[in-house]
C-alpha atoms as a PDB file:
ATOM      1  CA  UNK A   1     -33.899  -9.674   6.891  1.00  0.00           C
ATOM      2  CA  UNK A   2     -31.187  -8.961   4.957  1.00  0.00           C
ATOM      3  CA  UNK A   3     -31.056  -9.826   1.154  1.00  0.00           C
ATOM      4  CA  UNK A   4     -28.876 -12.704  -0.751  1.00  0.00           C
ATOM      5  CA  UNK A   5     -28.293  -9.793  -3.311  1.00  0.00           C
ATOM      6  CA  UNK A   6     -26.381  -7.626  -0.323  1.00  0.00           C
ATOM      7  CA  UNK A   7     -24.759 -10.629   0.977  1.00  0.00           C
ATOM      8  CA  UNK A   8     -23.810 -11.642  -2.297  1.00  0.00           C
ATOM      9  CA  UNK A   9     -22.358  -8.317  -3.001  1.00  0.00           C
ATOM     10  CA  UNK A  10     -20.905  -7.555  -0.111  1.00  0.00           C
ATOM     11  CA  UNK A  11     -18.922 -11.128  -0.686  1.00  0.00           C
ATOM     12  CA  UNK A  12     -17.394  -9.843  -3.921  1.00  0.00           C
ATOM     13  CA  UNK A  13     -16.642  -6.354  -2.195  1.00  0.00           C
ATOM     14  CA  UNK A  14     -14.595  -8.415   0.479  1.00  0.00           C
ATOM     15  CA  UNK A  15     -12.917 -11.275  -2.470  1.00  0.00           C
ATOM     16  CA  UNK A  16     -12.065  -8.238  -4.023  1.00  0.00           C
ATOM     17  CA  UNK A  17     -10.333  -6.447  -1.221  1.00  0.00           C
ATOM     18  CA  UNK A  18      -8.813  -9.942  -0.400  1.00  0.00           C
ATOM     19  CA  UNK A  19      -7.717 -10.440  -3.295  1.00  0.00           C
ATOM     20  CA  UNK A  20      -5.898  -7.553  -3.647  1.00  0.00           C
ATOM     21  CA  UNK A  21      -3.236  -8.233  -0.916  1.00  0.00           C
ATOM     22  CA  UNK A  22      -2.261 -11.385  -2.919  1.00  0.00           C
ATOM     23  CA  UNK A  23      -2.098  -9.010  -6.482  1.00  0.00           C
ATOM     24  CA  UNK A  24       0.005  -6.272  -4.395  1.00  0.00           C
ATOM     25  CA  UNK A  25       2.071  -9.052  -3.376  1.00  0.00           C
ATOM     26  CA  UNK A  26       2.899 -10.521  -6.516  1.00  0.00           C
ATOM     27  CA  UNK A  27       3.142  -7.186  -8.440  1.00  0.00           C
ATOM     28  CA  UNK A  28       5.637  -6.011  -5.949  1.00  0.00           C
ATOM     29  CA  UNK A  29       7.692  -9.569  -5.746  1.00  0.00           C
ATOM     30  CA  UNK A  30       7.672  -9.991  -9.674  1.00  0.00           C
ATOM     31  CA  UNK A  31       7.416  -6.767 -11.242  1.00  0.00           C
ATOM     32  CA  UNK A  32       8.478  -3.909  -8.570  1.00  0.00           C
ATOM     33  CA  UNK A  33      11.734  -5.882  -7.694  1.00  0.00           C
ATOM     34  CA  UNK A  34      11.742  -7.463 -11.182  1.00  0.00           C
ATOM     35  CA  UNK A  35      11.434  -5.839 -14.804  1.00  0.00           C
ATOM     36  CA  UNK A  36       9.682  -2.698 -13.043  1.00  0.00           C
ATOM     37  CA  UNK A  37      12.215  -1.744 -10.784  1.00  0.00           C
ATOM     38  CA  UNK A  38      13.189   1.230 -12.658  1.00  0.00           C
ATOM     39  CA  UNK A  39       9.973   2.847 -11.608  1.00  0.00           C
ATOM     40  CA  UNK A  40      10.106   1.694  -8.044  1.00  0.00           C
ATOM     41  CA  UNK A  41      13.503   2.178  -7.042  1.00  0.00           C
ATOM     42  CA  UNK A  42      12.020   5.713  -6.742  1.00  0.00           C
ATOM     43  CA  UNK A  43      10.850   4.178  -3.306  1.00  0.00           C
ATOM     44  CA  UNK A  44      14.462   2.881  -2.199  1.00  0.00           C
ATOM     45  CA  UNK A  45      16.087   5.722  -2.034  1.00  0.00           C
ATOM     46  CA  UNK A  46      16.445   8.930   0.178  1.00  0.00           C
ATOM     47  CA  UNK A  47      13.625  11.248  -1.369  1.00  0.00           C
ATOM     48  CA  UNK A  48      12.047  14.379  -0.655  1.00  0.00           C
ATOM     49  CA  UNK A  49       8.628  13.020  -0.046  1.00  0.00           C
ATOM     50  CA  UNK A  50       6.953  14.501  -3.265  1.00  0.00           C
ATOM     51  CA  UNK A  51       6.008  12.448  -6.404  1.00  0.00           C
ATOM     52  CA  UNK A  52       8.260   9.248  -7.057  1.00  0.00           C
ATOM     53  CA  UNK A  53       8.122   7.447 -10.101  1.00  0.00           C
ATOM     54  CA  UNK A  54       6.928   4.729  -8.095  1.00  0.00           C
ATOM     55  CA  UNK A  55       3.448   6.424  -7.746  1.00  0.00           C
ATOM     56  CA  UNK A  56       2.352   5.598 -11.040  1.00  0.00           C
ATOM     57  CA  UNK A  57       2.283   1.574  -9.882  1.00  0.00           C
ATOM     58  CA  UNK A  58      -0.865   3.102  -7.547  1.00  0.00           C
ATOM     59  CA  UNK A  59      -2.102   5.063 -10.207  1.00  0.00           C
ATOM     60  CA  UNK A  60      -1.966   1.034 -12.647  1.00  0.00           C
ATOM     61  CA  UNK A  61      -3.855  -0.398 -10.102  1.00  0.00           C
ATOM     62  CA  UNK A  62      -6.057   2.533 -10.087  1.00  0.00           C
ATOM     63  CA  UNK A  63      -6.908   1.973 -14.010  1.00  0.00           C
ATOM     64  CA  UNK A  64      -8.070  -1.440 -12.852  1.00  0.00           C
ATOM     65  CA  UNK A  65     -10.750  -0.452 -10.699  1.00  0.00           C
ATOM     66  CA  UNK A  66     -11.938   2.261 -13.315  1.00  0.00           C
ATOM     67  CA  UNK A  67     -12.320  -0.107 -16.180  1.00  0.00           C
ATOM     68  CA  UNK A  68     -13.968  -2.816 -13.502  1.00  0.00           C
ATOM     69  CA  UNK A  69     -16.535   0.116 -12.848  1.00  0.00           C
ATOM     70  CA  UNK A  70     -16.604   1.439 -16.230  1.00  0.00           C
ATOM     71  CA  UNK A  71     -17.719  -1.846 -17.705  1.00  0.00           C
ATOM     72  CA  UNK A  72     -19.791  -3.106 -15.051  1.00  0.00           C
ATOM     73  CA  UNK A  73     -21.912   0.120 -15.650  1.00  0.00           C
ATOM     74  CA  UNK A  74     -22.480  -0.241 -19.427  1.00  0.00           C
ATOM     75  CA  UNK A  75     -23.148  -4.007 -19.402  1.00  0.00           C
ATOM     76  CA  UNK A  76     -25.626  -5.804 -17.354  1.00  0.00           C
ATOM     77  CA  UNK A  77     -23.845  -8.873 -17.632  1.00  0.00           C
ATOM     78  CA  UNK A  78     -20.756  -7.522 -15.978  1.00  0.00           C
ATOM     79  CA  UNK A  79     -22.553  -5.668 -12.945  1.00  0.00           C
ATOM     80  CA  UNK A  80     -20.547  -7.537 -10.564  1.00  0.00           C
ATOM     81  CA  UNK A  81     -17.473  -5.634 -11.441  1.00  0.00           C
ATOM     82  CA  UNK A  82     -18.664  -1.906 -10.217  1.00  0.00           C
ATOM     83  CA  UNK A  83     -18.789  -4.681  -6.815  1.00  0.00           C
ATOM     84  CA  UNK A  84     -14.859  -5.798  -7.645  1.00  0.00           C
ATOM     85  CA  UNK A  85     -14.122  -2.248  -8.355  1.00  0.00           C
ATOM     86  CA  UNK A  86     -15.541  -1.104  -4.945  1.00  0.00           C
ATOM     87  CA  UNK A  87     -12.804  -3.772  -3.886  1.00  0.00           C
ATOM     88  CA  UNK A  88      -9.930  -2.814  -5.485  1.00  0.00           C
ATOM     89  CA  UNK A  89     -11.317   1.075  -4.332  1.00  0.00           C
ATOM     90  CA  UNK A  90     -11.047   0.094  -0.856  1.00  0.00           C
ATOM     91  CA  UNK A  91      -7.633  -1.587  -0.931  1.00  0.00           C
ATOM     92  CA  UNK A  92      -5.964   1.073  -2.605  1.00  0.00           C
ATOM     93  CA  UNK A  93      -7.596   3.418   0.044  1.00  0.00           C
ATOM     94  CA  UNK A  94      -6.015   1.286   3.023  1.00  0.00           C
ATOM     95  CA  UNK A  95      -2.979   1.171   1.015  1.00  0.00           C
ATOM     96  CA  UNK A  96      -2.876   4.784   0.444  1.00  0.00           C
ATOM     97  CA  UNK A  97      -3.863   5.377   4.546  1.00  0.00           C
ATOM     98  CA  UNK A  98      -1.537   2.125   5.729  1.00  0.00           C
ATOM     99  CA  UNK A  99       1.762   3.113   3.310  1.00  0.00           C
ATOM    100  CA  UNK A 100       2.295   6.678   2.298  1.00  0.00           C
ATOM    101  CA  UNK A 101      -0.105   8.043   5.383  1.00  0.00           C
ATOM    102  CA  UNK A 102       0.818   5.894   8.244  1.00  0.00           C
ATOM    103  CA  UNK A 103       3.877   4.377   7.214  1.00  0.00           C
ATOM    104  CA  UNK A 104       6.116   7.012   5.108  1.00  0.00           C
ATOM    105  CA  UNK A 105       4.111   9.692   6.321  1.00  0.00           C
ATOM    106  CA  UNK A 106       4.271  11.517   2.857  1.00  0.00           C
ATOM    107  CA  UNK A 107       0.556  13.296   2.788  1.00  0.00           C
ATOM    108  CA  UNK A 108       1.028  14.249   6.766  1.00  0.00           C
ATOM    109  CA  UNK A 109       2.086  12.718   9.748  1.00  0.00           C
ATOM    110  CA  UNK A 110      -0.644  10.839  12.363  1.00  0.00           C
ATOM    111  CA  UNK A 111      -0.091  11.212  16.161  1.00  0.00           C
ATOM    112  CA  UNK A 112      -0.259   8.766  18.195  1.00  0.00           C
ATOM    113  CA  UNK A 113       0.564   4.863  17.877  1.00  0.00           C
ATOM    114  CA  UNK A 114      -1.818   1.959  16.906  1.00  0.00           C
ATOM    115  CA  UNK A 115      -0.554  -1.579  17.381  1.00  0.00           C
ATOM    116  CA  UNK A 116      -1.840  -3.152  14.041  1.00  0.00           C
ATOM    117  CA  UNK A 117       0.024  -0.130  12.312  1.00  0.00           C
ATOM    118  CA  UNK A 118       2.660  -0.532  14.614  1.00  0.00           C
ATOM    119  CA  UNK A 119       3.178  -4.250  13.176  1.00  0.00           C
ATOM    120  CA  UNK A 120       2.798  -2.821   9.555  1.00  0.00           C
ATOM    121  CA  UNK A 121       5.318  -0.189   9.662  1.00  0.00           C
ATOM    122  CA  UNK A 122       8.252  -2.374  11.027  1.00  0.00           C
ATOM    123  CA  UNK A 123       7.417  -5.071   8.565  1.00  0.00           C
ATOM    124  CA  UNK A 124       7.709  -2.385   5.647  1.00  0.00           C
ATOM    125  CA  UNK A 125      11.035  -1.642   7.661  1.00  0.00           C
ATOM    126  CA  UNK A 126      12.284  -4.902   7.217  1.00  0.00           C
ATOM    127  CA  UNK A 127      11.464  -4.693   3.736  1.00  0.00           C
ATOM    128  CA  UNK A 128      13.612  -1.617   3.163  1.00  0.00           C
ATOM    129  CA  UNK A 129      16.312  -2.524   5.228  1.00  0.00           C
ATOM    130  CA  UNK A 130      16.754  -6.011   3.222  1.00  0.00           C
ATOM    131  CA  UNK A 131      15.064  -5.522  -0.425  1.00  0.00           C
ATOM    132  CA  UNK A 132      13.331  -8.940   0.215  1.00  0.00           C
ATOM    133  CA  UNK A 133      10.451 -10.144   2.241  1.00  0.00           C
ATOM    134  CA  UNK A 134       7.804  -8.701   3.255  1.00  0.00           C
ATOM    135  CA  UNK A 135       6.395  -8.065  -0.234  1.00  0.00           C
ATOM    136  CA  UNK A 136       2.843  -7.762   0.927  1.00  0.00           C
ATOM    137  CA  UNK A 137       1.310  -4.565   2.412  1.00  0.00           C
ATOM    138  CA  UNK A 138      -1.735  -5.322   4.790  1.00  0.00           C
ATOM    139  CA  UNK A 139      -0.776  -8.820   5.997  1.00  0.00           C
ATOM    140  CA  UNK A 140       3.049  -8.795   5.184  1.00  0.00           C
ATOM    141  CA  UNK A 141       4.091 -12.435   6.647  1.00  0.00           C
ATOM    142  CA  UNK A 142       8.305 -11.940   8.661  1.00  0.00           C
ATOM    143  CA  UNK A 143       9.967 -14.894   9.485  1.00  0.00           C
ATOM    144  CA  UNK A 144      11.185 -14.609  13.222  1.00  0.00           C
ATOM    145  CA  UNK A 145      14.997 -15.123  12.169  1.00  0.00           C
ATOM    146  CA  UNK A 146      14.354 -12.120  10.110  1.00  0.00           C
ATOM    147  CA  UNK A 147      12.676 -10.220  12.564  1.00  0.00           C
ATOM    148  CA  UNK A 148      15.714 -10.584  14.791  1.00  0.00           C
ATOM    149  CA  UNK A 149      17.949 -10.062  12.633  1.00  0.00           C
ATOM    150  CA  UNK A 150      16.317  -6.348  11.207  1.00  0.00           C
ATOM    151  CA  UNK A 151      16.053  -5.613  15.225  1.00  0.00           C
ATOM    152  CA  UNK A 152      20.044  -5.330  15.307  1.00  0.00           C
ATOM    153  CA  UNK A 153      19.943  -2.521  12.778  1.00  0.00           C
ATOM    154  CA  UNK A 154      19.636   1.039  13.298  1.00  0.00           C
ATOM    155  CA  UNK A 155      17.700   1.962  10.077  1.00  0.00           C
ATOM    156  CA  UNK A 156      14.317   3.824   9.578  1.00  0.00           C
ATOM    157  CA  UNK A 157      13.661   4.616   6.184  1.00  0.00           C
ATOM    158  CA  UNK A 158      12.599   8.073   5.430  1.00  0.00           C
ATOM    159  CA  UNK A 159      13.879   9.453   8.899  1.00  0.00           C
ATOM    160  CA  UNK A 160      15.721  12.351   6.546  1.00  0.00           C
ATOM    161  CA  UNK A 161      12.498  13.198   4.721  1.00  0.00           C
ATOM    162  CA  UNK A 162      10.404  13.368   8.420  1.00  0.00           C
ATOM    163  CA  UNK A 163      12.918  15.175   9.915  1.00  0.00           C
ATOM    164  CA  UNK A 164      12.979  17.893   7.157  1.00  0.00           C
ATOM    165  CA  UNK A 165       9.478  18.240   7.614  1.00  0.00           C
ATOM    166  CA  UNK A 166       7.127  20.356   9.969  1.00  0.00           C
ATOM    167  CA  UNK A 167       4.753  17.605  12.090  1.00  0.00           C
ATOM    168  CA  UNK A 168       1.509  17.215  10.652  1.00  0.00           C
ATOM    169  CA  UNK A 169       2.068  18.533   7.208  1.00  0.00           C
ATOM    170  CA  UNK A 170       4.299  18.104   3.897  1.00  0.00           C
ATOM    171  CA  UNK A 171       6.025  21.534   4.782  1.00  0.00           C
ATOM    172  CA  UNK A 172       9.602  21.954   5.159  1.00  0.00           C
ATOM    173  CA  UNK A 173      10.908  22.973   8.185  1.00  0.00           C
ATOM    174  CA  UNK A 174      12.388  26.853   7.777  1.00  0.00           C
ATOM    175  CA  UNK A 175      15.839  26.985   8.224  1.00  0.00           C
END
């Protein structure tokens, strides 16, 4: 039989995760395209696929999870946290696998196709192409009208970074 205590926990490891999509979405509505754009315009233009300023928002979010852990490990009272922090952990670990894996292909490039992924990656298209919607990253919501209208353009973001690049790795293609 399985415990309340792992079903319990394993609830705040989801609400956590969960959760996240809604923070990511707000953060990068109201502070990535807002006040903080000076750090994430890094991710709007042409780039060479090495560090952008807009790597340190990944590295904020990171701080969250730290502290969650750090103080759910020193107080007894707070022991659910090192549970949220497992959250937030796992989100940024899609993230990282979803949007700079998957998606911009900046740590190496995947073979092969997955639908879900698929889905993701022209969403974050849309979002390049535009500036606006979709602000979220694992369940980024597209009106149809928008859809259409992105499916007119040629664009693909990063195609000068991938094609300067040998397949499967961060390496430049010799000249």
């Amino acid at each position: 039989m399985i415990s309340a205590n792992l079903i319990t926990g394993a609830l705040i490891v989801l609400a956590a995760f969960v959760a996240m999509e809604a923070v990511s979405y707000l953060t990068h509505r109201f502070v990535m395209h807002g006040f903080g754009f000076g750090l994430h315009k890094s991710h709007h233009v042409n780039r060479d696929g090495g560090f952008e300023l807009n790597d340190l928002y990944p590295m904020m979010f990171s701080s969250v999870a730290i502290l969650s852990f750090t103080a759910g490990t020193f107080s007894p009272a707070l022991r659910p946290l090192v549970l949220a922090g497992t959250g937030i952990t796992l989100y940024g670990v899609a993230y990282l696998f979803v949007h700079e894996i998957y998606i911009h292909r900046r740590l190496w490039t995947l073979k092969g196709r997955y639908r879900l992924l698929e889905w993701m990656k022209a969403s974050h298209r849309i979002h390049h192409l535009f500036g606006g919607e979709p602000f979220g990253m694992l369940l980024p919501i597209v009106p149809r009208a928008l859809r259409e209208r992105a499916a007119e353009v040629p664009y693909e973001p990063d195609a000068d970074v991938r094609a300067a690049r040998r397949p499967g790795t961060r390496r430049p293609v010799a000249a």
